[in-house]
Protein backbone atom coordinates (compact mmCIF):
# COMPACT_ATOMS: atom_id res chain seq x y z
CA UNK A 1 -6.99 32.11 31.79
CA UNK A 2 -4.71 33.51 29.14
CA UNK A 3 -6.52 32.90 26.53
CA UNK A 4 -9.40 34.17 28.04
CA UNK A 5 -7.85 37.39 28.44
CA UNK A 6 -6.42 37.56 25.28
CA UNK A 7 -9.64 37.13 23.84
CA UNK A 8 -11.78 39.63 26.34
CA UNK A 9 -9.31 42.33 25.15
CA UNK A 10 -9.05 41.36 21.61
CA UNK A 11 -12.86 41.71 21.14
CA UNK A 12 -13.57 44.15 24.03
CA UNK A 13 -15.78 42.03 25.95
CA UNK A 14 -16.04 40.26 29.17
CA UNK A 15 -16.77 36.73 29.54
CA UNK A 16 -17.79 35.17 32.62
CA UNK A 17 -18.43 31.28 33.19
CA UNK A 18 -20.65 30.38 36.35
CA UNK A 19 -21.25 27.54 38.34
CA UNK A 20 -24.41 26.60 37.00
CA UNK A 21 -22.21 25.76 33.52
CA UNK A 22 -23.13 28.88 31.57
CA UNK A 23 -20.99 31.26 29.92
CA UNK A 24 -21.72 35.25 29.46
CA UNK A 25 -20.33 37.24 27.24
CA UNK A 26 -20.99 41.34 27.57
CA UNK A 27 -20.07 43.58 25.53
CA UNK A 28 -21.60 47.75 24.79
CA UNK A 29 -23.61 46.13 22.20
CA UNK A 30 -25.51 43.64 24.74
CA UNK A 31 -24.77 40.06 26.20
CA UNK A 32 -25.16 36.40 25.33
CA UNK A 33 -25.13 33.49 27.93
CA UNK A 34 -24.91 29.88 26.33
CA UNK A 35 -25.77 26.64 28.78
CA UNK A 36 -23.91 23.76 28.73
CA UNK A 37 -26.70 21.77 31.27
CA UNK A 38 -30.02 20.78 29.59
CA UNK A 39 -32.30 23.83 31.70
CA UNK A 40 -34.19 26.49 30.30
CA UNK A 41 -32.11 30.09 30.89
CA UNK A 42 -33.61 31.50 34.08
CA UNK A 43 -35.52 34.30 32.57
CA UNK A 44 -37.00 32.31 29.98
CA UNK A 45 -40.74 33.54 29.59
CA UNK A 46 -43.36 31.40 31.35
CA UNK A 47 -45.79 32.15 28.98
CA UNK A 48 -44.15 30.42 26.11
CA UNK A 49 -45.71 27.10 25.37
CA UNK A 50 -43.22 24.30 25.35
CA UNK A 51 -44.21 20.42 24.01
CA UNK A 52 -44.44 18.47 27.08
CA UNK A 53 -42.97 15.44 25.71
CA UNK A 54 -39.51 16.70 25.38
CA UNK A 55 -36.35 16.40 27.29
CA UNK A 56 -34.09 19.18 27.01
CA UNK A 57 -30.66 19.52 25.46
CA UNK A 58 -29.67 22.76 24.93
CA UNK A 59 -30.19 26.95 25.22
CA UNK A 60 -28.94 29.96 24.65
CA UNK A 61 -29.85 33.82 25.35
CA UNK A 62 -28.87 36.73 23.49
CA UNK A 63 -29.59 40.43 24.83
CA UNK A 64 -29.38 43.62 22.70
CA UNK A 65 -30.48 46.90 23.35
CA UNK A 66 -33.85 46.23 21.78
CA UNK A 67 -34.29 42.67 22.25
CA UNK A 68 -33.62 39.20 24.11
CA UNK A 69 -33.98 36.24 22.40
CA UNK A 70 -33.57 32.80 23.78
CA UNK A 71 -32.64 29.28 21.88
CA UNK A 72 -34.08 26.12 23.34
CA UNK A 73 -33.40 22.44 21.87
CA UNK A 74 -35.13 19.68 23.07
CA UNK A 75 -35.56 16.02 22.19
CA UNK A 76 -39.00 13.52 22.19
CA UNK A 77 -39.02 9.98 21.59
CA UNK A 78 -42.27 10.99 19.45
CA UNK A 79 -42.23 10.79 15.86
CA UNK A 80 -41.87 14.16 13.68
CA UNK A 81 -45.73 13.65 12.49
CA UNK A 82 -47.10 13.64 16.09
CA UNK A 83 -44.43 16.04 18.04
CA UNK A 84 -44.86 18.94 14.91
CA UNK A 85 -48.66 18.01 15.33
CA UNK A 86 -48.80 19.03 19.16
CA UNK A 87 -46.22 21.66 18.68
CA UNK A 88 -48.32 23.09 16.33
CA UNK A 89 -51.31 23.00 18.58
CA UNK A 90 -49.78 24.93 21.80
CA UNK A 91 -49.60 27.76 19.40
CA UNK A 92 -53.20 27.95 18.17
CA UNK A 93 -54.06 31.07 19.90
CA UNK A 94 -51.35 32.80 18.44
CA UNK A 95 -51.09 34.40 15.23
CA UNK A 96 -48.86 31.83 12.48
CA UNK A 97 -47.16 33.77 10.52
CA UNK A 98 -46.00 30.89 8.06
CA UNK A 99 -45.81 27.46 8.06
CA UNK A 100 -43.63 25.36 5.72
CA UNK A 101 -42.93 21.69 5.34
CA UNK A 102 -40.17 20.34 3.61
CA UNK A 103 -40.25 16.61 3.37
CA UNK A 104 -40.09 15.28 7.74
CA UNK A 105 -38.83 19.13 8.48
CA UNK A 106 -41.69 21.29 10.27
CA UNK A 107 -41.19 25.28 10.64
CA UNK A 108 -43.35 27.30 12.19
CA UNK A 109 -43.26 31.26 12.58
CA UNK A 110 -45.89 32.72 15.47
CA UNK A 111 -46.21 36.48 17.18
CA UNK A 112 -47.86 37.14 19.82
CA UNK A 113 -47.57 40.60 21.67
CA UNK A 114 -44.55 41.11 22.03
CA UNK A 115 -42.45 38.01 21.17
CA UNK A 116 -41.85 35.79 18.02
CA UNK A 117 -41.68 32.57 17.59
CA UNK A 118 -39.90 30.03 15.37
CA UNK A 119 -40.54 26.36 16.10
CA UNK A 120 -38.48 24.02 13.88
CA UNK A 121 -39.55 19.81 14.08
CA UNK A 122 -37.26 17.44 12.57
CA UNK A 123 -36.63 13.82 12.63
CA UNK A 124 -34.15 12.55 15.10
CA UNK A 125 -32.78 9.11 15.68
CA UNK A 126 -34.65 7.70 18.20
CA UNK A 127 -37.67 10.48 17.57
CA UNK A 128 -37.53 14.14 17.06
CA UNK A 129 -35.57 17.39 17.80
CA UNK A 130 -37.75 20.03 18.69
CA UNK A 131 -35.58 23.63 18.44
CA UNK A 132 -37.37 26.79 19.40
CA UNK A 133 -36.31 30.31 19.11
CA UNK A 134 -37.72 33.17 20.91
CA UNK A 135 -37.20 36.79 20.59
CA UNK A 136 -39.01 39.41 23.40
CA UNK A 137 -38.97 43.22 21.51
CA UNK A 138 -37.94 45.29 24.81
CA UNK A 139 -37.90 48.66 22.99
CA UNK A 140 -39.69 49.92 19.95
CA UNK A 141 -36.17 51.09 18.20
């Protein structure tokens, strides 16, 4: 608890762990809650397609002023060829911005409306990681 407060006035921000096993930590210039359990965060859009196939591991969500943006990692037994393949295909109604390969490593960059996209594929040991990072404008500054 010491350090805690050491470090909450240090930095000028407040930080908050929960039951659920995430932290928050506020600040004037937004807030950023990082999970420890393998969920999505609880205002994670619906309407982001996610690879069925995959067991979560990890997120994150960061909140400014003019934007949220949430960090998911998941794993699949699949193989990087067939998990970037049906990554890839969740996303075909939305615009692709770029798409790179760089020997087994998969990125993809998508928009749609308001939110972004990156999808990164890469092998794993038993399969593949599957690491997705979306960002929600919430203001047009």
């Amino acid at each position: 608890k010491a350090g805690k407060s050491i470090v909450e006035n240090a930095t000028n921000t407040k930080i908050t762990t929960n039951k659920d096993g995430t932290t928050t930590i506020e600040s004037k210039d937004g807030s950023s809650s990082i999970s420890t359990t393998a969920k999505l965060p609880d205002d994670f859009p619906k309407d982001i397609p996610l690879y069925s196939g995959q067991k979560l591991t990890g997120s994150s969500r960061v909140k400014s002023d003019t934007e949220i943006s949430w960090q998911v990692t998941a794993e699949t037994t699949d193989k990087v060829a067939k998990a970037s393949a049906a990554a890839k295909a969740l996303y075909s109604a939305w615009d692709a911005t770029s798409e790179t390969q760089q020997n087994d490593n998969y990125y993809y960059y998508y928009s749609k409306g308001n939110y972004t996209v990156n999808l990164y594929v890469a092998p794993a040991d038993n399969g593949s990681t599957i690491s997705y990072t979306v960002t929600q404008k919430t203001s047009n500054e």
